[in-house]
C-alpha atoms as a PDB file:
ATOM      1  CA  UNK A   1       0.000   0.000   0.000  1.00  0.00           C
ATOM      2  CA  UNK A   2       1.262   3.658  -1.082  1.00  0.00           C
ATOM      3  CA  UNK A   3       0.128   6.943   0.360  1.00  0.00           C
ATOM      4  CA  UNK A   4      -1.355   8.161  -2.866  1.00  0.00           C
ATOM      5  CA  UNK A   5      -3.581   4.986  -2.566  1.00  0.00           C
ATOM      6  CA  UNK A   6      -4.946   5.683   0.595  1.00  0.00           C
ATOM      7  CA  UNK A   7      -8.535   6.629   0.201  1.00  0.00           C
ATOM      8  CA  UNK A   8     -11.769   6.957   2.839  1.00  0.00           C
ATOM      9  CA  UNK A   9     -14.741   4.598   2.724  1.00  0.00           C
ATOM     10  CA  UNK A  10     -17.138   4.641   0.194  1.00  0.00           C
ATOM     11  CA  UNK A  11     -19.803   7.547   2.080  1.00  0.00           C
ATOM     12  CA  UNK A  12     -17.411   8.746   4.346  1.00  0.00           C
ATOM     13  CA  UNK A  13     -16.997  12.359   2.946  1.00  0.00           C
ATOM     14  CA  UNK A  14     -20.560  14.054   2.142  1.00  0.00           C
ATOM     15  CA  UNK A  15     -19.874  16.367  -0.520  1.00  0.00           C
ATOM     16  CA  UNK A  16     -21.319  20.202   1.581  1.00  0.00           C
ATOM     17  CA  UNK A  17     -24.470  21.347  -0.117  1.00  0.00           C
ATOM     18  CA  UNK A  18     -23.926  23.989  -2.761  1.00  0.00           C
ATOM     19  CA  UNK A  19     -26.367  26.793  -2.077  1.00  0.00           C
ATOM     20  CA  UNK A  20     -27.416  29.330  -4.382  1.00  0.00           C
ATOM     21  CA  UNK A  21     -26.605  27.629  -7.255  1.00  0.00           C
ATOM     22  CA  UNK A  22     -29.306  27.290 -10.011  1.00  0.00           C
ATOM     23  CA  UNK A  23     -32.998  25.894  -9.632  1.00  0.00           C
ATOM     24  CA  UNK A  24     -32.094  22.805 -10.628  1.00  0.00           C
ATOM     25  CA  UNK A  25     -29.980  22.060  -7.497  1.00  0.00           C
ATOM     26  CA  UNK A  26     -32.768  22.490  -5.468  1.00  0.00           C
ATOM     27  CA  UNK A  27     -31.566  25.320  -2.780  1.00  0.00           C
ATOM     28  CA  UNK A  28     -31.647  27.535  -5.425  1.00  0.00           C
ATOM     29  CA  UNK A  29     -32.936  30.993  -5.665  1.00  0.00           C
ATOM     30  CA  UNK A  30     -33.257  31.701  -2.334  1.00  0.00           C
ATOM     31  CA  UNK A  31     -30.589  29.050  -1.110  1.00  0.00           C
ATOM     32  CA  UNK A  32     -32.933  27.925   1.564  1.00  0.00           C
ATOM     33  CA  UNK A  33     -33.345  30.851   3.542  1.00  0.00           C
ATOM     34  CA  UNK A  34     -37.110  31.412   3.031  1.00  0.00           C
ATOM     35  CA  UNK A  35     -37.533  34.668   1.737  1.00  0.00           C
ATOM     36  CA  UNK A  36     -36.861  38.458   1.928  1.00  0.00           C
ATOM     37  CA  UNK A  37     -36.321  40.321   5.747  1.00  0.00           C
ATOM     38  CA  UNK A  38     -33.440  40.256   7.926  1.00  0.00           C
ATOM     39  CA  UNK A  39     -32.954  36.687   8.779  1.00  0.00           C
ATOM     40  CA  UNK A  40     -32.738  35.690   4.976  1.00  0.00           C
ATOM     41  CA  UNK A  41     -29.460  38.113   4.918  1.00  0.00           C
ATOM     42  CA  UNK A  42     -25.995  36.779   5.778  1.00  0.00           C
ATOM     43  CA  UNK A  43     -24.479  37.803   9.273  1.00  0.00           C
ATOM     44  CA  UNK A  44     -27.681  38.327  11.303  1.00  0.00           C
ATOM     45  CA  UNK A  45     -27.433  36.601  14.990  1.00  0.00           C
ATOM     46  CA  UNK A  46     -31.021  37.580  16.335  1.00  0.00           C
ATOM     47  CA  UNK A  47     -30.813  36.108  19.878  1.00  0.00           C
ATOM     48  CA  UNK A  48     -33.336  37.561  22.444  1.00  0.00           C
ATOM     49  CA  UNK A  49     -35.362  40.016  20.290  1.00  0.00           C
ATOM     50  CA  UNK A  50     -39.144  39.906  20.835  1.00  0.00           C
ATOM     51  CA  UNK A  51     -40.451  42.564  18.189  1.00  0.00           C
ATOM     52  CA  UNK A  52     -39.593  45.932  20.023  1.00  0.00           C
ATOM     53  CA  UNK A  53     -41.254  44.028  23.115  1.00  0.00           C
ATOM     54  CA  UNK A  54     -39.418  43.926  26.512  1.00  0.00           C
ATOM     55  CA  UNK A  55     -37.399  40.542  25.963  1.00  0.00           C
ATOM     56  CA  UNK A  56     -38.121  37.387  28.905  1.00  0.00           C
ATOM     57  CA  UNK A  57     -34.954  37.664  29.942  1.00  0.00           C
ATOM     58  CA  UNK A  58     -34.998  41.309  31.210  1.00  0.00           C
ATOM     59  CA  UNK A  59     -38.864  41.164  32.315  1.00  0.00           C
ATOM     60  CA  UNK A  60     -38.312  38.661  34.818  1.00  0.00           C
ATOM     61  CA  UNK A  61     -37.023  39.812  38.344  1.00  0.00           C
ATOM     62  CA  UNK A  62     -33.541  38.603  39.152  1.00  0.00           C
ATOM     63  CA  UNK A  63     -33.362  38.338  42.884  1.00  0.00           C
ATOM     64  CA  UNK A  64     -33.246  34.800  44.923  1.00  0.00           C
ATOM     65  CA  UNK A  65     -30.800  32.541  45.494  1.00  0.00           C
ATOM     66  CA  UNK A  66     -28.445  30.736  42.986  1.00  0.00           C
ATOM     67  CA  UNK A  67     -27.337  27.525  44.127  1.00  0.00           C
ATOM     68  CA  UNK A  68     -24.824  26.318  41.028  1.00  0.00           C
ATOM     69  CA  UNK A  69     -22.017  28.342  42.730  1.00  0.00           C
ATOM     70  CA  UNK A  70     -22.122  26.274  45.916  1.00  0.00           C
ATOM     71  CA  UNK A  71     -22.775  22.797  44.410  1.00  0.00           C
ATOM     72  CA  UNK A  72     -20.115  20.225  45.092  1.00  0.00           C
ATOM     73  CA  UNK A  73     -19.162  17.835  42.676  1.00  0.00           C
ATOM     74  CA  UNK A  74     -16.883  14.804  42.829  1.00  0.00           C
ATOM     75  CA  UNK A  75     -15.185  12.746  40.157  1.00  0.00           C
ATOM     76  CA  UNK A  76     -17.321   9.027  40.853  1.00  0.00           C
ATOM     77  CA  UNK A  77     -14.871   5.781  40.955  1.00  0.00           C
ATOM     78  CA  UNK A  78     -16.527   2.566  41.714  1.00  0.00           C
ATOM     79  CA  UNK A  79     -15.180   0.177  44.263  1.00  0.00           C
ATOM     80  CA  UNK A  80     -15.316  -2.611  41.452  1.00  0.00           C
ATOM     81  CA  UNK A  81     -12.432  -0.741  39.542  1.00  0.00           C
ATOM     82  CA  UNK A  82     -10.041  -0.535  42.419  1.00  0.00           C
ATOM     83  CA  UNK A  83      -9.215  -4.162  41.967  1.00  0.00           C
ATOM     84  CA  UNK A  84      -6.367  -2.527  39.520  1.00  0.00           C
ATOM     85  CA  UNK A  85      -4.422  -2.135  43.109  1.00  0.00           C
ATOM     86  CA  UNK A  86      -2.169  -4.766  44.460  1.00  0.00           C
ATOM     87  CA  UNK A  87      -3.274  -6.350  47.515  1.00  0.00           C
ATOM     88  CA  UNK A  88      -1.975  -4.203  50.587  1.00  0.00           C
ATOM     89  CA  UNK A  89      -1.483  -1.191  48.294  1.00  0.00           C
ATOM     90  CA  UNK A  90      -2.478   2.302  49.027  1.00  0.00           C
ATOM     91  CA  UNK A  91      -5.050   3.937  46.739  1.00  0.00           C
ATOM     92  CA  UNK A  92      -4.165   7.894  46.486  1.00  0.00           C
ATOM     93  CA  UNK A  93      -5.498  10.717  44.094  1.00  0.00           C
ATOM     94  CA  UNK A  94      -2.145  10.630  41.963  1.00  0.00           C
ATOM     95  CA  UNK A  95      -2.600   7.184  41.600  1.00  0.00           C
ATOM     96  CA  UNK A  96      -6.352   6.584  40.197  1.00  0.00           C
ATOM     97  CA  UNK A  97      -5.631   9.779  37.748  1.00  0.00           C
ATOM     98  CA  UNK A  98      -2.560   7.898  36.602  1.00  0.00           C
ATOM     99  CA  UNK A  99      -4.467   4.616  35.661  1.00  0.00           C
ATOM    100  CA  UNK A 100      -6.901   6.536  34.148  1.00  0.00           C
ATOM    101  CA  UNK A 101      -9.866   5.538  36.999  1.00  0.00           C
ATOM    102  CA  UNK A 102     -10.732   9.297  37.588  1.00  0.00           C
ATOM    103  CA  UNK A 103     -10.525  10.947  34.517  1.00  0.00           C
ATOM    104  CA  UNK A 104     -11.979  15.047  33.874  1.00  0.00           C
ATOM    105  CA  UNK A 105     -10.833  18.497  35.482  1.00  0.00           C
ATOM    106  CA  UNK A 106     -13.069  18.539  38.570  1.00  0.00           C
ATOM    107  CA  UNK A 107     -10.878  18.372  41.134  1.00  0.00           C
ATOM    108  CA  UNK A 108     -12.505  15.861  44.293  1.00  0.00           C
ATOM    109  CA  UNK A 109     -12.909  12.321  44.117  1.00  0.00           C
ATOM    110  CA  UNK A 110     -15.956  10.584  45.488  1.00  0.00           C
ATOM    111  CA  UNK A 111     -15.637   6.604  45.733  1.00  0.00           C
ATOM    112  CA  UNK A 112     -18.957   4.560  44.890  1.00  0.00           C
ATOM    113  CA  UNK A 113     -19.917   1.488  46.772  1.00  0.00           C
ATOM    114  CA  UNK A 114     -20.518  -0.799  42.853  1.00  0.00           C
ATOM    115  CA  UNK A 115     -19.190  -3.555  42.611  1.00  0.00           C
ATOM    116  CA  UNK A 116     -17.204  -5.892  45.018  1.00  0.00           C
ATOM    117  CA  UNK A 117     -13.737  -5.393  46.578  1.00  0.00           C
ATOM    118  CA  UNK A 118     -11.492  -8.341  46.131  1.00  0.00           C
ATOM    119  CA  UNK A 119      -8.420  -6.868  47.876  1.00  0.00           C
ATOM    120  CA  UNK A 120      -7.269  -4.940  51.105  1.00  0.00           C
ATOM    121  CA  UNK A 121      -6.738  -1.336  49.966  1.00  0.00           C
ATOM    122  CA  UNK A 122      -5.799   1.858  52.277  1.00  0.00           C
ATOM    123  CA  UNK A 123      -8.023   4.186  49.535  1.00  0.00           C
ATOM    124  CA  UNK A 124      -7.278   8.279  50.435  1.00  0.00           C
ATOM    125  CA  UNK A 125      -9.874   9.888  48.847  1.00  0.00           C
ATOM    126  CA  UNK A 126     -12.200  13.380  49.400  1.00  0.00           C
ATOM    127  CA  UNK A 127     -15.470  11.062  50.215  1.00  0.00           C
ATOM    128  CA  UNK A 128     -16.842   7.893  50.170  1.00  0.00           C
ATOM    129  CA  UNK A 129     -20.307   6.749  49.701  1.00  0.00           C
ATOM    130  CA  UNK A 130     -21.858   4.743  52.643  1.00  0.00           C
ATOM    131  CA  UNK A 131     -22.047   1.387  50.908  1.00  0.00           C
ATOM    132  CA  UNK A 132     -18.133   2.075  49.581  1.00  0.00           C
ATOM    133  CA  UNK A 133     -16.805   2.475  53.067  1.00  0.00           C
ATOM    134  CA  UNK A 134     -18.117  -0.999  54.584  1.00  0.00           C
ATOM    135  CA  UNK A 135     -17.383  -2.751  51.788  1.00  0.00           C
ATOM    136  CA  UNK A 136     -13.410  -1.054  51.787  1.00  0.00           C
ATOM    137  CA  UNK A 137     -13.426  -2.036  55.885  1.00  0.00           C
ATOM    138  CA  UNK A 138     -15.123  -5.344  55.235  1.00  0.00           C
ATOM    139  CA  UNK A 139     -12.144  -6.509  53.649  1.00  0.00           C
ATOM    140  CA  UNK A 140      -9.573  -4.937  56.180  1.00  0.00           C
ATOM    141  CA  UNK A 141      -8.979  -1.884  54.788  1.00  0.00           C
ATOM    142  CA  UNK A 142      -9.068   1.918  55.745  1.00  0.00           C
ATOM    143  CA  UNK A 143     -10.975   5.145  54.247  1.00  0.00           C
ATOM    144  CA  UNK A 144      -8.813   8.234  54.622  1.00  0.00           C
ATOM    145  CA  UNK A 145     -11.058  11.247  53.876  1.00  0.00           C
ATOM    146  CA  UNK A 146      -9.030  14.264  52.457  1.00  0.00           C
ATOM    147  CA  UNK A 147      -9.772  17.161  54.255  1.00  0.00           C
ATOM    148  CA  UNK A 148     -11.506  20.002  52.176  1.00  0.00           C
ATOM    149  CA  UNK A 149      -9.545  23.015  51.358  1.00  0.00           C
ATOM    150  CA  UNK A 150     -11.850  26.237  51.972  1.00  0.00           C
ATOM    151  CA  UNK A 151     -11.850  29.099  49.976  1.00  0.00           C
ATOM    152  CA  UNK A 152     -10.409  31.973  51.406  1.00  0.00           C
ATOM    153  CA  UNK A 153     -12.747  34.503  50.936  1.00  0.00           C
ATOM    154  CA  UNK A 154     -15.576  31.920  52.039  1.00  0.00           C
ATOM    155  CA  UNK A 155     -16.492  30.641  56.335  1.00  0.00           C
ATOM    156  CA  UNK A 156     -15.764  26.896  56.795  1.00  0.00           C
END
């Protein structure tokens, strides 16, 4: 096999539509914009306009609280996938990130009771569900919780 032989699948590349380009085509004429006002014209981005009508977003009153900002979310690993570990091994941040158990940019760790532990793991983690933690101790193991860090404009 050569590079100049190397091809993609038969259906693989769709050919773009070719607007504007004759009747026969079939987005001809008015290249499948409907016809005539602003949105038919090329560049328009008409996002919250109601019609010279005060738009929902400003008529509605913006007080109340917001609770996104103080949500806490965790990275889940089930118990099931810590089998990875040698028996007697401890089970650390660096470690499931490495083996790619905890992948993604949030930056806590939550272990999930699925599954069933074969082995006797020390697992350091930032929390573990209920289920997760009997299951770890079952077997003879320990749950070290990582203590939070607190922001410091924010109480404890």
């Amino acid at each position: 096999m050569r590079l100049n032989e190397i091809a993609d699948n038969a259906g693989a590349r769709k050919a773009r539509m070719r607007v504007g380009r004759g009747i026969g085509s079939g987005k001809g004429k008015t290249a499948g914009r409907g016809v005539k006002g602003q949105k038919s014209r090329t560049g328009v981005a008409i996002k919250g306009f109601e019609g010279g009508q005060m738009p929902l977003y400003r008529r509605i009153p913006k007080r109340g609280f917001n609770n996104a900002m103080h949500t806490v979310e965790y990275i889940p690993v089930n118990l099931q996938a810590l089998n990875v570990f040698e028996n007697g091994a401890k089970v650390d941040e660096a470690g499931l990130r490495s083996l790619g158990l905890a992948n993604g940019r949030l930056p806590r760790i939550k272990i999930l009771g699925s599954g069933e532990l074969t082995k006797k793991l020390t697992v350091t983690a930032h929390a573990f569900s209920a289920s997760a933690r009997t299951k770890i101790e079952a077997k003879g193991g320990t749950c070290e919780v990582i203590p939070a860090k607190v922001h410091p404009g924010r109480k404890a």
